[in-house]
Protein backbone atom coordinates (compact mmCIF):
# COMPACT_ATOMS: atom_id res chain seq x y z
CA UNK A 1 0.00 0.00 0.00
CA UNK A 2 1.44 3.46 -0.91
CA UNK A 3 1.96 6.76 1.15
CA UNK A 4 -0.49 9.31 -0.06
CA UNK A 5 1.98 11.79 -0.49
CA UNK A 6 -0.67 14.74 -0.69
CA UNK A 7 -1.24 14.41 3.31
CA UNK A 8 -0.56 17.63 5.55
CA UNK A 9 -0.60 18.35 8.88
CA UNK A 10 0.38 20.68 11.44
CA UNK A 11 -1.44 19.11 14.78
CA UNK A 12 -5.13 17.58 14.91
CA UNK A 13 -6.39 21.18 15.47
CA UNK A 14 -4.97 22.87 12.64
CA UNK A 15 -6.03 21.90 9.12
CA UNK A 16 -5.59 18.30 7.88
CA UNK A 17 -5.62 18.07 4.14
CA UNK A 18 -5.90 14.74 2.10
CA UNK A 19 -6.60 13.62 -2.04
CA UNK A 20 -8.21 10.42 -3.08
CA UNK A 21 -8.07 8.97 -6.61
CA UNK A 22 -9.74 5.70 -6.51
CA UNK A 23 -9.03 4.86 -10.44
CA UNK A 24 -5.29 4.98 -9.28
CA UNK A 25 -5.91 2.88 -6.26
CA UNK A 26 -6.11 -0.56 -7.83
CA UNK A 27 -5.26 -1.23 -11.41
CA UNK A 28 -7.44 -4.14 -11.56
CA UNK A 29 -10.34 -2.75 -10.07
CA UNK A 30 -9.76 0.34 -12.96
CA UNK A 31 -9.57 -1.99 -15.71
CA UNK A 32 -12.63 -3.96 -14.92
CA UNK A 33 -14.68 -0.69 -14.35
CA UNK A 34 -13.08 0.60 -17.59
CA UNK A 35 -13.85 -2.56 -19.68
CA UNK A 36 -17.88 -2.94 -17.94
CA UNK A 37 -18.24 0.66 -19.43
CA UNK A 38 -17.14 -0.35 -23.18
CA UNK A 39 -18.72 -3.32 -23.12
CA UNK A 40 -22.49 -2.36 -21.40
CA UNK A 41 -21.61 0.90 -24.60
CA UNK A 42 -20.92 -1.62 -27.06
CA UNK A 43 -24.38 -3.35 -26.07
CA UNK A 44 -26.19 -0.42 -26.21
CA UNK A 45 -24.73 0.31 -29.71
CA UNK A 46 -25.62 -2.86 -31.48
CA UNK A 47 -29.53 -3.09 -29.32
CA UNK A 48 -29.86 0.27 -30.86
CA UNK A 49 -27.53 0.76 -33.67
CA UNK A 50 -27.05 4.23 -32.60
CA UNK A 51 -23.62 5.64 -32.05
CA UNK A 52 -25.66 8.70 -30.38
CA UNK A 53 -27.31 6.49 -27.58
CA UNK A 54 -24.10 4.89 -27.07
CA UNK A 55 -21.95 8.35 -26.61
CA UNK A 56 -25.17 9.57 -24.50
CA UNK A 57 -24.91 6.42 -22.43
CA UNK A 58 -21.15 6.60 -22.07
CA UNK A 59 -21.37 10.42 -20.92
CA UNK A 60 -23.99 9.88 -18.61
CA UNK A 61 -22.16 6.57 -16.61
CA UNK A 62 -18.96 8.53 -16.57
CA UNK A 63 -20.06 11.74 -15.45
CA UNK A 64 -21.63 9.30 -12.57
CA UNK A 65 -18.79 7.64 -11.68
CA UNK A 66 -16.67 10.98 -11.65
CA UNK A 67 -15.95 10.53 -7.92
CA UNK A 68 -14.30 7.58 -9.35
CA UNK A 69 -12.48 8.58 -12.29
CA UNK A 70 -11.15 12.23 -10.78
CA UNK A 71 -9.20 13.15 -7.86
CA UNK A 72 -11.28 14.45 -4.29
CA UNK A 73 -9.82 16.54 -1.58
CA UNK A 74 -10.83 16.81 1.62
CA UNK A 75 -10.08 19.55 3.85
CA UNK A 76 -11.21 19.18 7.77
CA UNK A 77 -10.71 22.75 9.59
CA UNK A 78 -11.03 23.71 12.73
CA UNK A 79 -14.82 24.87 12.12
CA UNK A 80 -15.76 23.32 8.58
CA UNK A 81 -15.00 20.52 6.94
CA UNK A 82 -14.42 21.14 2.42
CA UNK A 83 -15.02 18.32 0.25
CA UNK A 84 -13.27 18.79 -3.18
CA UNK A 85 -14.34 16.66 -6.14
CA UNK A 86 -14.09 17.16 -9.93
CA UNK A 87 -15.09 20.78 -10.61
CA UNK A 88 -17.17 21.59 -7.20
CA UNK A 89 -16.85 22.88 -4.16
CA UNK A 90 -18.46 21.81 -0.85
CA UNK A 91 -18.23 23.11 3.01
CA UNK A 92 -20.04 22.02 5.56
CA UNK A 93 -19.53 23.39 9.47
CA UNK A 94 -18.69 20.52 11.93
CA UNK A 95 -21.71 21.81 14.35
CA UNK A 96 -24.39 20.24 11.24
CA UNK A 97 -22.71 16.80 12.26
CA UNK A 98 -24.25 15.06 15.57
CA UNK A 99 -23.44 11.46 14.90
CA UNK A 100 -20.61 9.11 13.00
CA UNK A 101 -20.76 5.70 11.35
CA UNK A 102 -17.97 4.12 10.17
CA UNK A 103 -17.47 2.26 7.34
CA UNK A 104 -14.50 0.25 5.46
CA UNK A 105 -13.57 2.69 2.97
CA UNK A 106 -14.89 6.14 5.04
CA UNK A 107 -16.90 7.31 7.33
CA UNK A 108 -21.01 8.60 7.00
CA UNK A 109 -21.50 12.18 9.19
CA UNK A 110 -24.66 12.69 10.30
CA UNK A 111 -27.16 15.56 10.87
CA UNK A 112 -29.32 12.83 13.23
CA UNK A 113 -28.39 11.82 17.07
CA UNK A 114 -30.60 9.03 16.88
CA UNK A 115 -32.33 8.62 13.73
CA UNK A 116 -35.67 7.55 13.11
CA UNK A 117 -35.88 4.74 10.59
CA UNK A 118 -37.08 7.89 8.04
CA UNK A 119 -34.28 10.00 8.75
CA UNK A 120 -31.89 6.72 8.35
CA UNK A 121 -33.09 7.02 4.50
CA UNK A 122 -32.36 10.41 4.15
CA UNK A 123 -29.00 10.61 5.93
CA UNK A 124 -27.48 9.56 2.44
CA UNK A 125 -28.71 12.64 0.78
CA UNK A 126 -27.80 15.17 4.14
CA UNK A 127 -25.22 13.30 5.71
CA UNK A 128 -21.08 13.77 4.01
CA UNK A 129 -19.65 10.51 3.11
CA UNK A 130 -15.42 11.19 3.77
CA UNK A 131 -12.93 8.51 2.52
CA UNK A 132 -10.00 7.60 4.52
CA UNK A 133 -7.73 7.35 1.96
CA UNK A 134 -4.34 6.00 3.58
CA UNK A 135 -5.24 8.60 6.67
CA UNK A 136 -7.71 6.21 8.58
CA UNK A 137 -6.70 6.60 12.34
CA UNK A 138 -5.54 10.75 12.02
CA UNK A 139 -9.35 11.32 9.93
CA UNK A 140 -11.03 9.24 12.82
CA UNK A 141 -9.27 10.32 15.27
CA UNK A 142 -10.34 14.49 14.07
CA UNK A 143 -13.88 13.11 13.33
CA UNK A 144 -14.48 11.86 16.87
CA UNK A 145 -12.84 14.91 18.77
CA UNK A 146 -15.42 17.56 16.40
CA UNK A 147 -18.49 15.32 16.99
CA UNK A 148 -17.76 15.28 20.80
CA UNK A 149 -16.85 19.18 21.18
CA UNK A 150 -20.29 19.48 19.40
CA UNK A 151 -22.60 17.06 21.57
CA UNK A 152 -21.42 18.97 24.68
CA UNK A 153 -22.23 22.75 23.07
């Protein structure tokens, strides 16, 4: 496993600064993604014999796999926490975050203390999905000590 040589840090209070790029993670894992997207095109070409729907179709899966295909930063502050991807630009202050669940990849913040089995649904589309990258324990470690400072205020 490499270093992620884009990691900085001062101390956990300062600013902690990573970059993901999934497609470079695992060559295999690239190439199979890479080769289900020509082939699923190639389908659609010769089911429609249209070169259009098949451009349209390959557009549309790559622009939704972009998270994939393009570098994301992520930027945890002392008050906010910036998510980078492809061509956006996202902040979102720590005190909007009252719960954690980790996952193997990353870790889900949540808006909810204890969510209702409705809220659980929606904490996909309001929660912030952050990837550990090669940064697992320092990300956690940050995560946990923002969550707590907020419970308490």
């Amino acid at each position: 496993m490499e270093k992620d040589n884009s990691l900085t840090t001062c101390s956990v209070d300062a600013m902690f600064r990573w970059t993901i790029h999934p497609v470079k993670k695992d060559w295999r894992v690239s190439t199979a993604v890479i080769l289900f997207l020509v082939v699923l095109c190639s389908a659609i070409y010769f089911s429609f014999d249209s070169l259009t729907f098949a451009f349209l179709s390959l557009l549309i899966l790559f622009c939704s796999l972009n998270s994939f295909f393009f570098p994301t930063t992520y930027i945890l502050q002392d008050d906010s926490i910036i998510v980078m991807p492809f061509l956006r630009k996202s902040s979102k202050a720590w005190n909007s975050f009252k719960s954690y669940y980790i996952g193997k990849n990353g870790v889900l913040l949540s808006p909810f203390v204890n969510p209702s089995k409705f809220q659980k649904r929606l904490e996909s589309f309001r929660g912030l999905y952050i990837r550990f990258g090669n940064n697992k324990k320092e990300v956690l470690e940050l995560i946990k000590k923002k969550i707590a400072e907020n419970s308490h205020k």
